[in-house]
N, C-alpha and C. Protein backbone atom coordinates (compact mmCIF):
# COMPACT_ATOMS: atom_id res chain seq x y z
N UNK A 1 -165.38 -38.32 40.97
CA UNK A 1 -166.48 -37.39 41.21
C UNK A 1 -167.70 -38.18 41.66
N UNK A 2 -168.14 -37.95 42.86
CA UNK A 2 -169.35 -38.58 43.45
C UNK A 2 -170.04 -37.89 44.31
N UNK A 3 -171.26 -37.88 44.87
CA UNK A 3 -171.93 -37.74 45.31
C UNK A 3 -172.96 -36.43 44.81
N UNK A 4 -173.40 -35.41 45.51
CA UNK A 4 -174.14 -34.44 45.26
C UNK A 4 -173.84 -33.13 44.50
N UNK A 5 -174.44 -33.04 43.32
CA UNK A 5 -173.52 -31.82 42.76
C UNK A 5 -174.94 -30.53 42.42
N UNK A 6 -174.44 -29.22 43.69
CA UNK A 6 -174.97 -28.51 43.94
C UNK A 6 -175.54 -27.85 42.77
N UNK A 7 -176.85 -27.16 42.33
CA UNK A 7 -176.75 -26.04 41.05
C UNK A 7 -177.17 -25.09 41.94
N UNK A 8 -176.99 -23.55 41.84
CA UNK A 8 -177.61 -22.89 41.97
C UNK A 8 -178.43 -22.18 41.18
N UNK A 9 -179.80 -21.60 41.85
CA UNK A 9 -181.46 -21.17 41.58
C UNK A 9 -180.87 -20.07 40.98
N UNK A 10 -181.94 -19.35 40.50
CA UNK A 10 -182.10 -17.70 39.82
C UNK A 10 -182.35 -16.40 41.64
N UNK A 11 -181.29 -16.99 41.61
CA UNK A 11 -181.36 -16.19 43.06
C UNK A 11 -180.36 -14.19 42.84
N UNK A 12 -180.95 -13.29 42.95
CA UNK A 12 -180.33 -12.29 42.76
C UNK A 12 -179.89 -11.74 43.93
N UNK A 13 -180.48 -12.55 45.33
CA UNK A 13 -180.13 -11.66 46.64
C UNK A 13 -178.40 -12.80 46.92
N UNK A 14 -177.54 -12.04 47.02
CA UNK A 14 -176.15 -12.63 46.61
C UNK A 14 -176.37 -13.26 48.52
N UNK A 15 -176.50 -12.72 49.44
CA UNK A 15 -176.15 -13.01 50.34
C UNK A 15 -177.09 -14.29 51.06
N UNK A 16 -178.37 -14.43 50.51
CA UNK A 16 -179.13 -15.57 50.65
C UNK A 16 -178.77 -16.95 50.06
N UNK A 17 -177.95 -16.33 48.42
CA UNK A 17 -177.51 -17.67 47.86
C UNK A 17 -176.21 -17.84 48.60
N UNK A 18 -175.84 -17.24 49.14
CA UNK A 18 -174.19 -17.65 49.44
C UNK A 18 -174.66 -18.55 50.93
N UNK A 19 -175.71 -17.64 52.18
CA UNK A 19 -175.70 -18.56 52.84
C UNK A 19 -176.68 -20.15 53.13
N UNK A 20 -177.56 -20.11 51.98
CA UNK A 20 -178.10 -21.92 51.45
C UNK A 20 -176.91 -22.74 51.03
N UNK A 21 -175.78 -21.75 50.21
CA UNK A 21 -174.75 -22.55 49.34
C UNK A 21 -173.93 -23.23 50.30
N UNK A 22 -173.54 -22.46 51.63
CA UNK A 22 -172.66 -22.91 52.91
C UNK A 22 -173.39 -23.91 53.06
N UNK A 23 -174.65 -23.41 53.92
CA UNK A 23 -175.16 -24.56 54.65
C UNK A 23 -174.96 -26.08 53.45
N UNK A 24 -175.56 -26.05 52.59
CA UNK A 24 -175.17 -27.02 51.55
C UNK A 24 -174.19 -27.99 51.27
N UNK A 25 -172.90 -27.24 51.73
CA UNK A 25 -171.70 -27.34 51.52
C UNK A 25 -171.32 -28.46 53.14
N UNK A 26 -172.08 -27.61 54.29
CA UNK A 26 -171.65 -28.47 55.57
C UNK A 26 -172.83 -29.75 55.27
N UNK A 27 -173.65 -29.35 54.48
CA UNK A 27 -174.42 -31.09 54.51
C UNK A 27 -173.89 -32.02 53.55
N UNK A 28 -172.83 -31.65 52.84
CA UNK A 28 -171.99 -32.79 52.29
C UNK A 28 -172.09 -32.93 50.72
N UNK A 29 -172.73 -31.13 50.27
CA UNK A 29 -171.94 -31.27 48.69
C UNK A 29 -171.12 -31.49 48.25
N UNK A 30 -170.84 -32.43 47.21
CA UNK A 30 -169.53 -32.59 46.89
C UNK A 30 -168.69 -31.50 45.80
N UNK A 31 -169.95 -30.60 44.64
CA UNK A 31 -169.78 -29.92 44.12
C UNK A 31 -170.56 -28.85 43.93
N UNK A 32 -170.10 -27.94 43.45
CA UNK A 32 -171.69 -26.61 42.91
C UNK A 32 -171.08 -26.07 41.69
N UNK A 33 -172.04 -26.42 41.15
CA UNK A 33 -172.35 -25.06 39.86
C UNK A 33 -172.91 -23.83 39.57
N UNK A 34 -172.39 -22.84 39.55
CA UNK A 34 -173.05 -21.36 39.58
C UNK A 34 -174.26 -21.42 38.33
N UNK A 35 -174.99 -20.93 38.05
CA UNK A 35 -176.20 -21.27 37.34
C UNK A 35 -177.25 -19.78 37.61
N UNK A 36 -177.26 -19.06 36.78
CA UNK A 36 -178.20 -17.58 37.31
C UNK A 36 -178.29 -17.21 35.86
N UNK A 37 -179.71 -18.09 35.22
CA UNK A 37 -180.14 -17.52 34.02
C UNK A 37 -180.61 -16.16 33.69
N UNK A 38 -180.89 -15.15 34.93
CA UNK A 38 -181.43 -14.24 34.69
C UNK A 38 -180.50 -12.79 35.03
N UNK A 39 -179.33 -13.46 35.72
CA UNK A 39 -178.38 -12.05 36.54
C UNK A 39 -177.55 -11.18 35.29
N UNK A 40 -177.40 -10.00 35.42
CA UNK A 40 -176.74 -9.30 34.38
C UNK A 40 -174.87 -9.99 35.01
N UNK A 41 -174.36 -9.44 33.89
CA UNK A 41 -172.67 -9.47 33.65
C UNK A 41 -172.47 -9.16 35.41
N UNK A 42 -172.54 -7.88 35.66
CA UNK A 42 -171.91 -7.45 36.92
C UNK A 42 -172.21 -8.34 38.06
N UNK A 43 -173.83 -9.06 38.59
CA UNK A 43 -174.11 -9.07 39.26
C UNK A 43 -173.80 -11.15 39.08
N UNK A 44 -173.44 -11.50 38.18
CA UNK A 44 -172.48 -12.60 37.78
C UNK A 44 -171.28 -12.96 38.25
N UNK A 45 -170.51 -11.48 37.95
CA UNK A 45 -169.00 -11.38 38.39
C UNK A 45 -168.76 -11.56 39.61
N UNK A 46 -170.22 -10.99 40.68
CA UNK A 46 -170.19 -10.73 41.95
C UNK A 46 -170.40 -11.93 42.39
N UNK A 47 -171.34 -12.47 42.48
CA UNK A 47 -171.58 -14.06 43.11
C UNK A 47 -171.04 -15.16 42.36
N UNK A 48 -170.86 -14.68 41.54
CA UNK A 48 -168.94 -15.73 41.11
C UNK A 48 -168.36 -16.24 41.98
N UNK A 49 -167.87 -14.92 41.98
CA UNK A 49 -166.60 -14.56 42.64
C UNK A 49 -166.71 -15.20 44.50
N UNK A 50 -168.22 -14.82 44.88
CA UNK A 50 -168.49 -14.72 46.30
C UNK A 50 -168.69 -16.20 46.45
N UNK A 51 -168.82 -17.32 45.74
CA UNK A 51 -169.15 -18.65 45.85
C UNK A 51 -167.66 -19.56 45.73
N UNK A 52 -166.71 -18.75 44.35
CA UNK A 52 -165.34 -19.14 44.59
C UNK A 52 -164.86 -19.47 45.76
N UNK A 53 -165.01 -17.99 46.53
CA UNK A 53 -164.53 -18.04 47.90
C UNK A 53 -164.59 -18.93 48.64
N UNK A 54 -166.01 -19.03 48.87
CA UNK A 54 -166.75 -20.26 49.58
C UNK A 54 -166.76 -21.77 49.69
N UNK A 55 -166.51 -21.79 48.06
CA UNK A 55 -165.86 -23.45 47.90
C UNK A 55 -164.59 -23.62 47.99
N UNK A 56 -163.84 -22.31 47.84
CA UNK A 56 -162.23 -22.95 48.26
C UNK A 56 -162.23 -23.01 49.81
N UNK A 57 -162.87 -22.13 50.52
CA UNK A 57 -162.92 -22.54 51.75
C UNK A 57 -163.04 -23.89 52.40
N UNK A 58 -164.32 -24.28 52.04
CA UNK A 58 -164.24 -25.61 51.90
C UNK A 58 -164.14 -26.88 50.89
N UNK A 59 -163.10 -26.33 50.05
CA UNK A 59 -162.07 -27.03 49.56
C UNK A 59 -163.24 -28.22 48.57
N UNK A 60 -164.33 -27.15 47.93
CA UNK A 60 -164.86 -27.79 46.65
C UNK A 60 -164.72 -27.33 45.76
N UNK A 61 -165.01 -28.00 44.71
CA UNK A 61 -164.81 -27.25 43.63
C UNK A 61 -166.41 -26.13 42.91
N UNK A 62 -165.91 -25.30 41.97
CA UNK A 62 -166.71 -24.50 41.54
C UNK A 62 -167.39 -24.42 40.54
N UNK A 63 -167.88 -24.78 39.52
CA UNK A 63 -168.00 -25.02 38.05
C UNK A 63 -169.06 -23.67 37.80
N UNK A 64 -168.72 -23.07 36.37
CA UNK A 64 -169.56 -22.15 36.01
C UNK A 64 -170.40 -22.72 34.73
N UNK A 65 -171.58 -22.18 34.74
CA UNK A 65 -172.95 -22.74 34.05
C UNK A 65 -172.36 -22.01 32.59
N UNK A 66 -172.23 -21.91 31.46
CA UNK A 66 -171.97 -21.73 30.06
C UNK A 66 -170.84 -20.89 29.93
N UNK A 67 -170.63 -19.87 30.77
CA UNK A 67 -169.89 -18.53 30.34
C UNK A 67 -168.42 -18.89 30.77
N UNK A 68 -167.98 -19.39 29.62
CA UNK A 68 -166.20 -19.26 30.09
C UNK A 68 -165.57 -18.25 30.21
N UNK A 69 -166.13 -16.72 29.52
CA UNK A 69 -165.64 -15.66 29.88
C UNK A 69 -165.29 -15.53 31.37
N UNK A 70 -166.57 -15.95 32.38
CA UNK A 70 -166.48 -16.09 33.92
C UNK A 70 -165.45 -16.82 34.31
N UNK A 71 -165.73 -17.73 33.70
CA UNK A 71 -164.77 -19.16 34.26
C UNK A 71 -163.42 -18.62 34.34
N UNK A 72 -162.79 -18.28 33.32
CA UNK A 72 -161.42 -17.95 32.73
C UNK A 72 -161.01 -16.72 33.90
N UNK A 73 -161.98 -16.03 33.87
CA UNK A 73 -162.11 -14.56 34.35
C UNK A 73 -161.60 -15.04 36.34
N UNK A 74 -162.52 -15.64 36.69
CA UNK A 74 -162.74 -16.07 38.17
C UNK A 74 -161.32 -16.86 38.05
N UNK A 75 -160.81 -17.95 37.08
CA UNK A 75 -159.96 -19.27 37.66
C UNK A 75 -160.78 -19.96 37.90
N UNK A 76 -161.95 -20.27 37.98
CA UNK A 76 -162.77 -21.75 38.57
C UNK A 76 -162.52 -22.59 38.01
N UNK A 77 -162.71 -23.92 38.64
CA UNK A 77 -162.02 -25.18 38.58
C UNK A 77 -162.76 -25.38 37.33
N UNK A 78 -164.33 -25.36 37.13
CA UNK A 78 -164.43 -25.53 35.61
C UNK A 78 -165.77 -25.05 34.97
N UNK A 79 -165.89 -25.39 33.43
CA UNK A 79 -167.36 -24.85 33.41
C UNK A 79 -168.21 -25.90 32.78
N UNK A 80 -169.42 -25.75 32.84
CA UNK A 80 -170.89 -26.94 32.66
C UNK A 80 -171.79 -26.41 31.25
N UNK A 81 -171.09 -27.24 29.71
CA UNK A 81 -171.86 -26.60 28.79
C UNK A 81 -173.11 -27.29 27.92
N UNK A 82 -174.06 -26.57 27.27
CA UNK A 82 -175.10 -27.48 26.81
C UNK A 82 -174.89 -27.69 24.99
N UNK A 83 -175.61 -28.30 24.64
CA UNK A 83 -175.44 -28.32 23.38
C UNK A 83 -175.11 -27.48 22.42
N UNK A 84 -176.01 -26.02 22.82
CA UNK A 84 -175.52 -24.98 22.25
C UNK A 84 -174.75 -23.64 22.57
N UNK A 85 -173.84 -24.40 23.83
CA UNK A 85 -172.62 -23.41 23.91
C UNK A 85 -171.62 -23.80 23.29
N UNK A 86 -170.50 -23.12 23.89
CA UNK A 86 -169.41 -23.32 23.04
C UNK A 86 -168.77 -24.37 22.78
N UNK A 87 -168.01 -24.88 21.83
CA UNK A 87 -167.85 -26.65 21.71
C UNK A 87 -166.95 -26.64 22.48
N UNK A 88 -167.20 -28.19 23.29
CA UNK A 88 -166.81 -29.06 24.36
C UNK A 88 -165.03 -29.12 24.08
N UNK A 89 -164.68 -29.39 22.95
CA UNK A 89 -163.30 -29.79 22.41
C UNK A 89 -162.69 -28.19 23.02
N UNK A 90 -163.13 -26.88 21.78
CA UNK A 90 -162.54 -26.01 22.24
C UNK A 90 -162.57 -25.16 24.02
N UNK A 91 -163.67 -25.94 24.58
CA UNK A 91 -163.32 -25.49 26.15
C UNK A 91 -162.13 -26.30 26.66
N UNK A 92 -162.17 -27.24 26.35
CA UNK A 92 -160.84 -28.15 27.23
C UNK A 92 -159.69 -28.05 26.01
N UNK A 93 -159.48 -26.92 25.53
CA UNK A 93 -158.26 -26.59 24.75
C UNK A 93 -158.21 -24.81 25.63
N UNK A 94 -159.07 -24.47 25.70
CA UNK A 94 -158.69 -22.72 26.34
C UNK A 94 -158.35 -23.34 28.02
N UNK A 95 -159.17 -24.56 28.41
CA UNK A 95 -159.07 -24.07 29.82
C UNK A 95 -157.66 -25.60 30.18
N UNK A 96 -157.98 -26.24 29.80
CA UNK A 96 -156.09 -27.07 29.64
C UNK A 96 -156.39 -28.08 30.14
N UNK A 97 -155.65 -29.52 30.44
CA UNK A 97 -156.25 -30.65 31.19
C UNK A 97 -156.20 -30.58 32.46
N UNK A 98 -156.23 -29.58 33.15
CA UNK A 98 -156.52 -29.84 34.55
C UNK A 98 -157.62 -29.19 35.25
N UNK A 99 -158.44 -28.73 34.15
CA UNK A 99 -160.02 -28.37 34.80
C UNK A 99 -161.51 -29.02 34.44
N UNK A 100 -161.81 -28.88 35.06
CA UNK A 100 -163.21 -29.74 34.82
C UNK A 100 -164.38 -29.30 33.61
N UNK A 101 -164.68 -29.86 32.45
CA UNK A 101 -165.42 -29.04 31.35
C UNK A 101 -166.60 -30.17 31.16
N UNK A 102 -167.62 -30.26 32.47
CA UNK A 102 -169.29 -31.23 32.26
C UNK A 102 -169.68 -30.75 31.02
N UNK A 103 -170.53 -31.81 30.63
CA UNK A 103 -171.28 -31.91 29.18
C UNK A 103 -173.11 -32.24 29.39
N UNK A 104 -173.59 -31.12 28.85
CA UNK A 104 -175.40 -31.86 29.18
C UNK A 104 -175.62 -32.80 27.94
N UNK A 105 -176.02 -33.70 28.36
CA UNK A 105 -176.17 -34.65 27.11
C UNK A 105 -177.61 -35.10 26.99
N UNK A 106 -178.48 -34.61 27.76
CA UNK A 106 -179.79 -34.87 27.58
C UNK A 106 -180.17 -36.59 27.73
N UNK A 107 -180.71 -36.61 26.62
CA UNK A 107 -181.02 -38.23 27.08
C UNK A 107 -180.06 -39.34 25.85
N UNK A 108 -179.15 -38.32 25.80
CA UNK A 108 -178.64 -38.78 24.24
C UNK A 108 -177.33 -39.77 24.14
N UNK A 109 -177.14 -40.78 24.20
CA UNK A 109 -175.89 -41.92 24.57
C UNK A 109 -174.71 -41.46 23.36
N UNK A 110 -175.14 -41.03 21.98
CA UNK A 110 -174.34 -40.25 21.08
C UNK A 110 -173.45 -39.32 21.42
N UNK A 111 -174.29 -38.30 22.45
CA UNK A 111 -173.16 -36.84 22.60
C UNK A 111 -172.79 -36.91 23.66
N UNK A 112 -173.06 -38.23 24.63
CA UNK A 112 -172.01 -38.69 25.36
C UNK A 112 -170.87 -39.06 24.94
N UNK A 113 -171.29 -40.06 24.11
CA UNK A 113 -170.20 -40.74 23.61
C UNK A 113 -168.71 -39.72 23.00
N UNK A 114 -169.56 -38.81 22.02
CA UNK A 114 -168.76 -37.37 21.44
C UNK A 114 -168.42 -36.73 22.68
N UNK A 115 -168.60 -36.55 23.73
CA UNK A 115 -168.21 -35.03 24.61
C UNK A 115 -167.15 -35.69 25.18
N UNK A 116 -167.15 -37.15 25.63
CA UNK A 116 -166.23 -38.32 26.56
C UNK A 116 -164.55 -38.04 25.53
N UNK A 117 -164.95 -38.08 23.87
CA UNK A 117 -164.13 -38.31 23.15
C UNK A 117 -163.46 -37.00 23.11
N UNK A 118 -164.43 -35.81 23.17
CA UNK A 118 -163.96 -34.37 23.20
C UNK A 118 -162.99 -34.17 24.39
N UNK A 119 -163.14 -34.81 25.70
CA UNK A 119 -162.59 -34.55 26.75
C UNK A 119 -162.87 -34.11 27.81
N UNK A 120 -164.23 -34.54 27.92
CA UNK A 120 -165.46 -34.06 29.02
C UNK A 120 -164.66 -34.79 29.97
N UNK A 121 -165.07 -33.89 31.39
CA UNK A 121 -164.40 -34.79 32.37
C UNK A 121 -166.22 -35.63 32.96
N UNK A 122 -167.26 -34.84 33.10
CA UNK A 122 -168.37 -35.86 32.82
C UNK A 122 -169.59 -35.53 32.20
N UNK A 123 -170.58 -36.31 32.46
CA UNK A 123 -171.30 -36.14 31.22
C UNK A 123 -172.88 -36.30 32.50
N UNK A 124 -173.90 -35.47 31.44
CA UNK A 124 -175.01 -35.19 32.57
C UNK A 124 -175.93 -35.44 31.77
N UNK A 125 -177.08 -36.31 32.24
CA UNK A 125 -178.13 -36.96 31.78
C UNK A 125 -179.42 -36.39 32.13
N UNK A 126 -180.51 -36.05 31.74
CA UNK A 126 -181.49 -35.93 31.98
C UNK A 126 -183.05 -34.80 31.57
N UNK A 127 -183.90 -34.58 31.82
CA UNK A 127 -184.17 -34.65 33.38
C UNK A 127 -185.24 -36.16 33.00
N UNK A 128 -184.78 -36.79 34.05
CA UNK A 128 -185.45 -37.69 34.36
C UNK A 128 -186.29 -37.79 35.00
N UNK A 129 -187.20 -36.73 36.03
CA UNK A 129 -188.27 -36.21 36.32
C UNK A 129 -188.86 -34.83 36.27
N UNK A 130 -190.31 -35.01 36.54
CA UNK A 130 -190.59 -32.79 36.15
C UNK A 130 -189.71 -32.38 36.87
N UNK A 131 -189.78 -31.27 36.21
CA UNK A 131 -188.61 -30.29 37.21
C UNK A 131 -189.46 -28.83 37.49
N UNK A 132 -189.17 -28.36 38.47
CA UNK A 132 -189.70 -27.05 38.98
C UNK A 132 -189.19 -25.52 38.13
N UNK A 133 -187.95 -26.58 37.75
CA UNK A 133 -187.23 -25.31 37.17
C UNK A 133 -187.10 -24.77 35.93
N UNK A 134 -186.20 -26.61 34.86
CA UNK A 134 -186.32 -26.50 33.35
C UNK A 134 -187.55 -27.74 33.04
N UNK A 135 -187.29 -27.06 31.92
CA UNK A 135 -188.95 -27.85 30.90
C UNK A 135 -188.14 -28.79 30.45
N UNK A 136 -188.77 -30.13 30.42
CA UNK A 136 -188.07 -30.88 28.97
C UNK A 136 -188.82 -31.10 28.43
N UNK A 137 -188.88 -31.60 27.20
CA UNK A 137 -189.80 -32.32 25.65
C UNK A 137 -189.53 -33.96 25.85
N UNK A 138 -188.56 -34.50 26.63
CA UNK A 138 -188.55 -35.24 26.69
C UNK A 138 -188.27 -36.15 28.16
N UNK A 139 -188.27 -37.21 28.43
CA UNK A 139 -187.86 -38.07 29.60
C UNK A 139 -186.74 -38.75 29.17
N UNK A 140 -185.85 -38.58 30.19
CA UNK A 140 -184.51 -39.73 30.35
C UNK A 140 -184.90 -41.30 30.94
N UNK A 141 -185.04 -41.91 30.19
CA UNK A 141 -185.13 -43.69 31.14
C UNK A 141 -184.41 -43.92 31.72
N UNK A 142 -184.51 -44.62 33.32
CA UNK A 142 -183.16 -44.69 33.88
C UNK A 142 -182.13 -45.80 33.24
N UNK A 143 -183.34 -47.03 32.78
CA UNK A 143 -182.07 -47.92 31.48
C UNK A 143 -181.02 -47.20 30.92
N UNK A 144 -180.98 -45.75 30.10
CA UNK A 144 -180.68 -45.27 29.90
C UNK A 144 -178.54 -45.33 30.59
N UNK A 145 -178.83 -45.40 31.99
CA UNK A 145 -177.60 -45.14 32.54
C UNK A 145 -176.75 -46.75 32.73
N UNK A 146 -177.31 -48.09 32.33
CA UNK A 146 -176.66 -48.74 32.46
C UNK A 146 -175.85 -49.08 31.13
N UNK A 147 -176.84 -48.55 30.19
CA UNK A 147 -176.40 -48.83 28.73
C UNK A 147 -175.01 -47.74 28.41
N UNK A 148 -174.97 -46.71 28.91
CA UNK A 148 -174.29 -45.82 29.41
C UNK A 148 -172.95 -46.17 29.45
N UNK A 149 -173.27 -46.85 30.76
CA UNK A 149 -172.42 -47.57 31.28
C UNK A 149 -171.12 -48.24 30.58
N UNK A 150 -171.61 -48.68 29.53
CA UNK A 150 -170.79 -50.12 28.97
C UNK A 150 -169.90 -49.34 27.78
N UNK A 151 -170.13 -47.87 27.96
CA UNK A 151 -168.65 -47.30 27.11
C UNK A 151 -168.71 -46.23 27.40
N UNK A 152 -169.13 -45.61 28.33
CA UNK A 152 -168.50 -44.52 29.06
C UNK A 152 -167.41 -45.04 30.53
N UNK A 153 -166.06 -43.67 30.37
CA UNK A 153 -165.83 -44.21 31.40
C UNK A 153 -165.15 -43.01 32.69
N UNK A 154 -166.35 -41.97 31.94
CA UNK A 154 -166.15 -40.27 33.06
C UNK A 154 -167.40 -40.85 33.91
N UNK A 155 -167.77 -40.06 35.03
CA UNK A 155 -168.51 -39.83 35.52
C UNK A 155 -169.99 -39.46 34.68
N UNK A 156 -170.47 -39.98 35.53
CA UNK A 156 -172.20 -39.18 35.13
C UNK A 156 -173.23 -39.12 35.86
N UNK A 157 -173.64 -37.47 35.57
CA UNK A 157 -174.74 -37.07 36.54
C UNK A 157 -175.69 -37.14 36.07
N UNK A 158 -176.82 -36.99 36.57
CA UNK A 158 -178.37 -37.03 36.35
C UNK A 158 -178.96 -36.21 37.12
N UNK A 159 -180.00 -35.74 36.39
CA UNK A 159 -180.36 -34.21 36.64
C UNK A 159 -182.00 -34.66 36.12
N UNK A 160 -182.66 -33.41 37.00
CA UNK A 160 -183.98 -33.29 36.57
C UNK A 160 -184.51 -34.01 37.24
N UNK A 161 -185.57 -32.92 38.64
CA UNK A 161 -186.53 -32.99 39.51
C UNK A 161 -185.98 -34.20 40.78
N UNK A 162 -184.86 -34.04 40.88
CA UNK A 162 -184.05 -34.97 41.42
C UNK A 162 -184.73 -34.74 43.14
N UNK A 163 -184.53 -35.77 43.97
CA UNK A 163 -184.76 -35.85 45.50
C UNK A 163 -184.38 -36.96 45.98
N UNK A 164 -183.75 -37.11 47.23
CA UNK A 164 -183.12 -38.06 47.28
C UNK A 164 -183.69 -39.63 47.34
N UNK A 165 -185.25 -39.44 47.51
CA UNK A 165 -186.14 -40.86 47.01
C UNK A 165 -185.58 -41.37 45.98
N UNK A 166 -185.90 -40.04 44.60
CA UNK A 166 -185.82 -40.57 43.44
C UNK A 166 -184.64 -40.99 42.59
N UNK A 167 -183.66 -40.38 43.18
CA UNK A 167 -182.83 -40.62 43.18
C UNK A 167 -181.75 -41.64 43.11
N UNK A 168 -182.31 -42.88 44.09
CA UNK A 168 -181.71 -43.60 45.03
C UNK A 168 -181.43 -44.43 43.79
N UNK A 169 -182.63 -44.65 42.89
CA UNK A 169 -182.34 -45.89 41.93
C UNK A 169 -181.81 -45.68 40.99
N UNK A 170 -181.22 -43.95 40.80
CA UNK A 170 -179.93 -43.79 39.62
C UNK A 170 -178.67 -44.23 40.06
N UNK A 171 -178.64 -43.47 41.12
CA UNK A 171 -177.29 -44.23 41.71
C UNK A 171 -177.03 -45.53 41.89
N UNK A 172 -178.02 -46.16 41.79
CA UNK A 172 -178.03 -47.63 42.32
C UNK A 172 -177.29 -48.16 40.40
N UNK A 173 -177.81 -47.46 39.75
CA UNK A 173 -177.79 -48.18 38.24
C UNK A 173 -176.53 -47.40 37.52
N UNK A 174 -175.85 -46.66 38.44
CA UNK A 174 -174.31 -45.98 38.18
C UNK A 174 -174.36 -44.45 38.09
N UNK A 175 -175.23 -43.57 38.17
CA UNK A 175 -174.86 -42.58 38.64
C UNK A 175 -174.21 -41.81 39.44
N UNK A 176 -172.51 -41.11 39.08
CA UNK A 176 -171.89 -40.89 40.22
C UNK A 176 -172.36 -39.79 41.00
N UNK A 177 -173.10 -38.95 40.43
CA UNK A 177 -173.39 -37.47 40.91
C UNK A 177 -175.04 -37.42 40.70
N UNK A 178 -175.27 -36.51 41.96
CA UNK A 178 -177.19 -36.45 41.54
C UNK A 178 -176.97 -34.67 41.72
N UNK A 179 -177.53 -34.10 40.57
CA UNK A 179 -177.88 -32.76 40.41
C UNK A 179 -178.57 -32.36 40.83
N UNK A 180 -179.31 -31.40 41.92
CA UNK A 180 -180.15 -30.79 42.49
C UNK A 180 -180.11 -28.96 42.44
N UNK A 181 -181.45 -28.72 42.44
CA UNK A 181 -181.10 -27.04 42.39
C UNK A 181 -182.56 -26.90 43.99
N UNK A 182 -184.07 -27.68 43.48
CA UNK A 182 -184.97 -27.06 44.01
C UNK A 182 -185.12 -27.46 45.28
N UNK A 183 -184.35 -29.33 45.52
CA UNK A 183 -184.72 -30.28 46.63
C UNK A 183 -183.78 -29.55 47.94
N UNK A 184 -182.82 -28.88 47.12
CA UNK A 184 -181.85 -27.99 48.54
C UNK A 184 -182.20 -26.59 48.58
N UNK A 185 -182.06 -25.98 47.71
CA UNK A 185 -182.57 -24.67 47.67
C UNK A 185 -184.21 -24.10 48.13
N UNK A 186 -184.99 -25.34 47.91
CA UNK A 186 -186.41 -24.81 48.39
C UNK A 186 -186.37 -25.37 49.35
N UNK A 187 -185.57 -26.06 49.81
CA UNK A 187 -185.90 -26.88 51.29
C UNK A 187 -185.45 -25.81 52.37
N UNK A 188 -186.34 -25.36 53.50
CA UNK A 188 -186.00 -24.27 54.79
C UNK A 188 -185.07 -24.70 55.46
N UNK A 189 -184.23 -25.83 55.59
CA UNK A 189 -182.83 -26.71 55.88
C UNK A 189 -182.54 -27.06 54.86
N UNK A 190 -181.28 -26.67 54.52
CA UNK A 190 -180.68 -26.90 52.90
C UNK A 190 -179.57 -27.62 53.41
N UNK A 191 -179.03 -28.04 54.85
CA UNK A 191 -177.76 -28.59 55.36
C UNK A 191 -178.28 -29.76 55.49
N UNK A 192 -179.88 -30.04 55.58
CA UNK A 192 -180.26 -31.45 56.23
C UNK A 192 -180.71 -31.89 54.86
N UNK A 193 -181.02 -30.93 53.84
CA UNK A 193 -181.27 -31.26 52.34
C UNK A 193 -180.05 -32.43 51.76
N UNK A 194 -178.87 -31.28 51.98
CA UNK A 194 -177.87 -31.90 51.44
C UNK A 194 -177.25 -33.04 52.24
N UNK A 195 -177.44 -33.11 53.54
CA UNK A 195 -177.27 -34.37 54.15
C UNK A 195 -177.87 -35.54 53.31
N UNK A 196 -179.58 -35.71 53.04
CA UNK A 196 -179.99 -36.79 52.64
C UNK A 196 -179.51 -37.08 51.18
N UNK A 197 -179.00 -36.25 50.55
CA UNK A 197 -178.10 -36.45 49.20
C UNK A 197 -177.44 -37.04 49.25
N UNK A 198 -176.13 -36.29 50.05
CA UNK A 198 -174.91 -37.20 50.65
C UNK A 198 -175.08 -38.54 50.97
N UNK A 199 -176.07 -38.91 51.84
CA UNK A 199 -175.88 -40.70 52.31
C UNK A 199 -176.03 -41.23 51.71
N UNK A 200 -176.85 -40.64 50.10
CA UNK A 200 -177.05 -41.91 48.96
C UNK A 200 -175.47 -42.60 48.82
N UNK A 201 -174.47 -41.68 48.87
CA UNK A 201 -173.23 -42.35 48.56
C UNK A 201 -172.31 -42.18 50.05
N UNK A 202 -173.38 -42.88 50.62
CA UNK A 202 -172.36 -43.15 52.36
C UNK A 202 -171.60 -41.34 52.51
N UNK A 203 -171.82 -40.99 52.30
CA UNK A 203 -171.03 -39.46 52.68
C UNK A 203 -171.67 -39.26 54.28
N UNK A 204 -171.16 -38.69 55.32
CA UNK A 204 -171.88 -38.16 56.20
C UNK A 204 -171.49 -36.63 56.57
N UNK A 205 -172.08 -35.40 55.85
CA UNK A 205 -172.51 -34.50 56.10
C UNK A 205 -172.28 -33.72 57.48
């Protein structure tokens, strides 16, 4: 797992997120996560479902933001949980070893360590800068990811106020994946967004 891993915004117009999510997708996401803190059940099911499509098209994968009901419901390849969803162990027992079950681990090398052991396929760090979107109480150090390093051995993303400047020096210090929601989604080219993501890890878009 490398390079750019898409989130999507609190977007309710289904057909605006679907076409940022394409363009996204031709600038060289490697993944997306559905993510819509505010959409009811139905209107969930719908752009689920409409983004499934989209990434099997082009042959990415899908991950859903907490609700395994969705996950299970859709088939998506996997789902992205936080501390206080459902435990990590029992998602990768309902959904089996061949789907993907990310772990937010905040800035915490502990519930890495626990989610890796649970059976996380990876583990997500941060936010390591403001973010437009979520609040933190705290900052991730990028030290943080080398120390990481030396007994983890899934993938790990980093998240929070991410751009591909700031970026450059997580990856440099082992970050396989950089999380973005606002640097592609607020950008009026979200294909040339996700281009400059992509080249952090030689991808060309």
């Amino acid at each position: 797992m490398r390079g750019l891993y898409l989130v999507t915004p609190n977007w309710n117009d289904t057909d605006r997120l679907l076409a940022a999510t394409e363009a996204a997708l031709r600038g060289g996401a490697a993944m997306v996560q559905y993510r819509n803190k505010e959409a009811d059940d139905a209107l969930r099911r719908e752009q689920g479902a409409a983004l499934l499509a989209l990434c099997r098209r082009h042959r990415r994968p899908l991950v859903i933001n907490d609700h395994m009901d969705l996950c299970l419901r859709l088939d998506a390849e996997g789902v992205h949980l936080g501390a206080s969803d459902l435990a990590l162990a029992d998602a990768r027992a309902l959904l089996g070893p061949g789907k993907i079950v990310g772990a937010s681990c905040y800035g915490d090398p502990g519930l890495a360590q626990a989610a890796q052991v649970a059976g996380a396929t990876y583990v997500a760090f941060g936010g390591f800068y403001p973010s437009l979107v979520k609040k933190y109480d705290f900052v991730t150090p990028p030290s943080l990811l080398e120390a990481a390093r030396t007994f983890l051995t899934v993938p790990i993303v980093v998240i929070g106020g991410m751009t591909p400047a700031n970026a450059a020096p997580l990856v440099a210090r082992g970050a396989g994946m950089v999380a973005a929601i606002t640097a592609v989604y607020g950008d009026p080219e979200p294909e040339e967004a996700a281009r400059r993501f992509a080249a952090l890890f030689g991808v060309a878009g």
